[in-house]
N, C-alpha and C. Protein backbone atom coordinates (compact mmCIF):
# COMPACT_ATOMS: atom_id res chain seq x y z
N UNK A 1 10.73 -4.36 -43.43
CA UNK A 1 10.67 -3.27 -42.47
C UNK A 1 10.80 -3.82 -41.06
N UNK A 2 11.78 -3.25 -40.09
CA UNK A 2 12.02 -3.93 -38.94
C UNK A 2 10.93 -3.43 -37.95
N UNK A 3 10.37 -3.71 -36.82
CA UNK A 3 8.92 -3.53 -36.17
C UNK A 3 9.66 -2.87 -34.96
N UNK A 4 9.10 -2.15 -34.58
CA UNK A 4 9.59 -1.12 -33.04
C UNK A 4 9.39 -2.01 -32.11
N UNK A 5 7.99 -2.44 -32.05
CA UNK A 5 7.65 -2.97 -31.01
C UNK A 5 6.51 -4.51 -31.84
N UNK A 6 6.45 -5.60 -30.85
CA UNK A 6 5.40 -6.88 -31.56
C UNK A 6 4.70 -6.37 -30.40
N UNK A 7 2.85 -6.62 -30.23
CA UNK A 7 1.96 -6.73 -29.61
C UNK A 7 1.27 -7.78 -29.83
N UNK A 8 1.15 -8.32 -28.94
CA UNK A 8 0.65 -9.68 -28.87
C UNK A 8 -1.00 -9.52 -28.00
N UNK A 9 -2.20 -9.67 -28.45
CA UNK A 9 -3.26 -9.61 -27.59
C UNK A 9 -3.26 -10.82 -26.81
N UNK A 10 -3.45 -10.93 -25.54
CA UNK A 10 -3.51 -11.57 -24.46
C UNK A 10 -4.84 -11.97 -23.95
N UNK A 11 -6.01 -10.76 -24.71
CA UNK A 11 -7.69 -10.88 -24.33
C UNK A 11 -7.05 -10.58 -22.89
N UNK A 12 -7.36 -10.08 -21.86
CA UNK A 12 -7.46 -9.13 -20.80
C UNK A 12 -6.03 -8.35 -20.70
N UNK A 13 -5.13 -8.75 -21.58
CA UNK A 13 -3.85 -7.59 -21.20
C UNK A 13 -2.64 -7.71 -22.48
N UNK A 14 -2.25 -7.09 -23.06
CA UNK A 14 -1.45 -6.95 -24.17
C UNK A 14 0.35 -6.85 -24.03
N UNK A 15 0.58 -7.93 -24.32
CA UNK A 15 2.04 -7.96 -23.94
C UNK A 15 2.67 -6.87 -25.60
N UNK A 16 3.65 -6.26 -24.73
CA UNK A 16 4.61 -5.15 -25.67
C UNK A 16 5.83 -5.71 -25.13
N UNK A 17 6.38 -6.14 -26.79
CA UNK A 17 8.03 -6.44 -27.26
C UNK A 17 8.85 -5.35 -27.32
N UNK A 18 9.75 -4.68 -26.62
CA UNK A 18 10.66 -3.78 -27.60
C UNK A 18 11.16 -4.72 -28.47
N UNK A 19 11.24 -4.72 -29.71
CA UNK A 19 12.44 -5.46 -30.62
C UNK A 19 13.72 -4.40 -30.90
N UNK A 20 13.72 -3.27 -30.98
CA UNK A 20 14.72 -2.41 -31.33
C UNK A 20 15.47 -1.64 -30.41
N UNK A 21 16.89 -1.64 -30.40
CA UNK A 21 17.35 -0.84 -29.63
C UNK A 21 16.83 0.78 -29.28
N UNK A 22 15.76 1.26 -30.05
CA UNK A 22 15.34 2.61 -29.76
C UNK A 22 14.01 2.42 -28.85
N UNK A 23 13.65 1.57 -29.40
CA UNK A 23 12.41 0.76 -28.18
C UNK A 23 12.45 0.50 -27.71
N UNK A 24 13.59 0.09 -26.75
CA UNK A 24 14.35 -0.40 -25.69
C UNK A 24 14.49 0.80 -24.79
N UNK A 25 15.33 1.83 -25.46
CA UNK A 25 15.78 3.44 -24.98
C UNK A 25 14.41 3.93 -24.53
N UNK A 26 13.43 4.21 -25.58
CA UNK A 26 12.28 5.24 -24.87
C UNK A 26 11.48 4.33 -23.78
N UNK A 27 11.43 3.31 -23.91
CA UNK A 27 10.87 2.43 -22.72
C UNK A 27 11.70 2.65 -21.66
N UNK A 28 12.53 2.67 -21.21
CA UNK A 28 13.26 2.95 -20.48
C UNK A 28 13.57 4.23 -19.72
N UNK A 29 13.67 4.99 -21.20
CA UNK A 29 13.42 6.77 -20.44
C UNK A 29 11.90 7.38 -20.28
N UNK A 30 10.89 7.20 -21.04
CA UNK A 30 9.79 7.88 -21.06
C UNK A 30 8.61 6.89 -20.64
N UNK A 31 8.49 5.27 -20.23
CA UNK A 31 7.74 4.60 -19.67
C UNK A 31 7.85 4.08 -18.77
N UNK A 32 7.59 4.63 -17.46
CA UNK A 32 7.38 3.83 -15.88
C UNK A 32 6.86 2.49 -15.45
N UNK A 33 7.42 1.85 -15.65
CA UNK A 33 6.81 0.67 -15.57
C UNK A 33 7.56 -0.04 -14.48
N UNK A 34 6.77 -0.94 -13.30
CA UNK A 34 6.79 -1.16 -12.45
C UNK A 34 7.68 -2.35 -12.64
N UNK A 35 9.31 -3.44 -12.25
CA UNK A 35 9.46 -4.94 -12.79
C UNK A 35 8.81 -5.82 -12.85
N UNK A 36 7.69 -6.10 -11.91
CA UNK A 36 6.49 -7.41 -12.35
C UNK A 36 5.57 -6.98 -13.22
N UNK A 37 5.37 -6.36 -14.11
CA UNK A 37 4.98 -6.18 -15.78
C UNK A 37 5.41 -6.38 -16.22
N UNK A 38 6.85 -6.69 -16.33
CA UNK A 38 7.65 -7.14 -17.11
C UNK A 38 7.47 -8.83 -17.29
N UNK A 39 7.16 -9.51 -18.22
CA UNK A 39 7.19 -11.21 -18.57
C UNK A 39 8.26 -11.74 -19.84
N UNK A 40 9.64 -11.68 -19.06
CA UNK A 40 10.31 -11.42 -20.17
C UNK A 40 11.02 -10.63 -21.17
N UNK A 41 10.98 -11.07 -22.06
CA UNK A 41 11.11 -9.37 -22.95
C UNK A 41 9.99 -8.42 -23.27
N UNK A 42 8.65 -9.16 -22.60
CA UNK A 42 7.74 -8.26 -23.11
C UNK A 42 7.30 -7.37 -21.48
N UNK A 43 7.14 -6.27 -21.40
CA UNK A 43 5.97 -5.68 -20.39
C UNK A 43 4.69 -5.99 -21.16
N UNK A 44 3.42 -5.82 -19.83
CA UNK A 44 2.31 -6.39 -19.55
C UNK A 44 1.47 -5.07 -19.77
N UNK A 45 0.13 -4.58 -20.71
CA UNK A 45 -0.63 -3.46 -20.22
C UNK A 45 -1.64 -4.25 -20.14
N UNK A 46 -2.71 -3.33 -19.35
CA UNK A 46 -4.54 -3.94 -19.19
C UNK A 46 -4.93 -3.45 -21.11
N UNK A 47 -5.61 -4.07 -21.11
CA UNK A 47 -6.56 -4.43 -22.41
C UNK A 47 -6.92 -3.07 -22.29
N UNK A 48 -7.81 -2.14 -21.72
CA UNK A 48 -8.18 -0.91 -21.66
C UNK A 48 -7.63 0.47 -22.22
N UNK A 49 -6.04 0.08 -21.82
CA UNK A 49 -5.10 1.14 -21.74
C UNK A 49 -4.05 0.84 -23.17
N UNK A 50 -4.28 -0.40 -23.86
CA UNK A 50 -2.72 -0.89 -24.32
C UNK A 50 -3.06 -0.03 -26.01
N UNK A 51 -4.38 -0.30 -26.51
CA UNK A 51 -4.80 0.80 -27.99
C UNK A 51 -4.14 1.64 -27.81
N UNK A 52 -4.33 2.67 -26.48
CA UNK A 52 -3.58 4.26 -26.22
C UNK A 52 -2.46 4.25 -26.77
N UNK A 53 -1.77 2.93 -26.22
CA UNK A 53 -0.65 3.21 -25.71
C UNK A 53 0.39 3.06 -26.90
N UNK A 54 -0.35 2.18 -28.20
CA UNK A 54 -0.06 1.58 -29.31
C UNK A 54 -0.18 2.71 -29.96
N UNK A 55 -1.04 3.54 -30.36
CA UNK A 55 -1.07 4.68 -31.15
C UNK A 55 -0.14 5.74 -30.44
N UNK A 56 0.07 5.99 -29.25
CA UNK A 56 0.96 7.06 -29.19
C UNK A 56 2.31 6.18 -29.67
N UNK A 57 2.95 5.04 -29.66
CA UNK A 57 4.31 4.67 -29.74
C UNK A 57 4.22 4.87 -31.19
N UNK A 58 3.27 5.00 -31.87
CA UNK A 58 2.81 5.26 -33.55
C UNK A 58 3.33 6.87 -33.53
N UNK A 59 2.67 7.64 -32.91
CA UNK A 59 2.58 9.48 -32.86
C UNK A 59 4.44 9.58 -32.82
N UNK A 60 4.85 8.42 -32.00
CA UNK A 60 6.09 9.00 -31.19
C UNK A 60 6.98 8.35 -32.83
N UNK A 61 6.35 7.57 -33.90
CA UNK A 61 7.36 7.79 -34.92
C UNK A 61 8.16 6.09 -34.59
N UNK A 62 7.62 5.39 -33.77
CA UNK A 62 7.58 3.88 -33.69
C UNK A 62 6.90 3.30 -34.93
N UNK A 63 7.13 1.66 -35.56
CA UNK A 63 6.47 1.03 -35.95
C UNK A 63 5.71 -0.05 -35.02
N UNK A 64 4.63 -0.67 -34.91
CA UNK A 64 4.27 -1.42 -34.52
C UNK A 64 3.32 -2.83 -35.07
N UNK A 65 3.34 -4.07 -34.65
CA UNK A 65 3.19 -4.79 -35.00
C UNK A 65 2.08 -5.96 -34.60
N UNK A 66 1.05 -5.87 -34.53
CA UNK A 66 0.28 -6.87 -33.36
C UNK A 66 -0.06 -7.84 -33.84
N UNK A 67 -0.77 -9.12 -33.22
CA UNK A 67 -0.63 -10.11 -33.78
C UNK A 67 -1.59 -10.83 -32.44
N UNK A 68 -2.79 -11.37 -32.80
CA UNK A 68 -3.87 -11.92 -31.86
C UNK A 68 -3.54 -13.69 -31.75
């Protein structure tokens, strides 16, 4: 099964992979994200916010993948 997105815990901030060209697309159209969050291929969330953010890319019909 190919993964929407890898999450990597960081312990204070959670880097998000698009791996897929559709994860690529809605990041792009439906997530604001500022360029210095960006580290790479991954954007940067706070530890606080990144669970949310993991279960809605779940709601939105994403797979996801994390990995500590």
């Amino acid at each position: 099964m190919t993964q929407d997105f890898l999450i990597t815990d960081q312990v204070g901030a959670w880097l998000f992979e698009p791996m897929t060209e559709a994860a690529l697309k809605f990041v792009g159209e439906k997530v604001n994200f500022d360029e210095w969050l960006w580290r790479g291929q991954s954007f940067v969330v706070d530890y606080r916010g990144a669970g949310a953010l993991a279960e809605d890319l779940e709601d939105e019909g994403f797979t996801v993948m994390t990995r500590h």
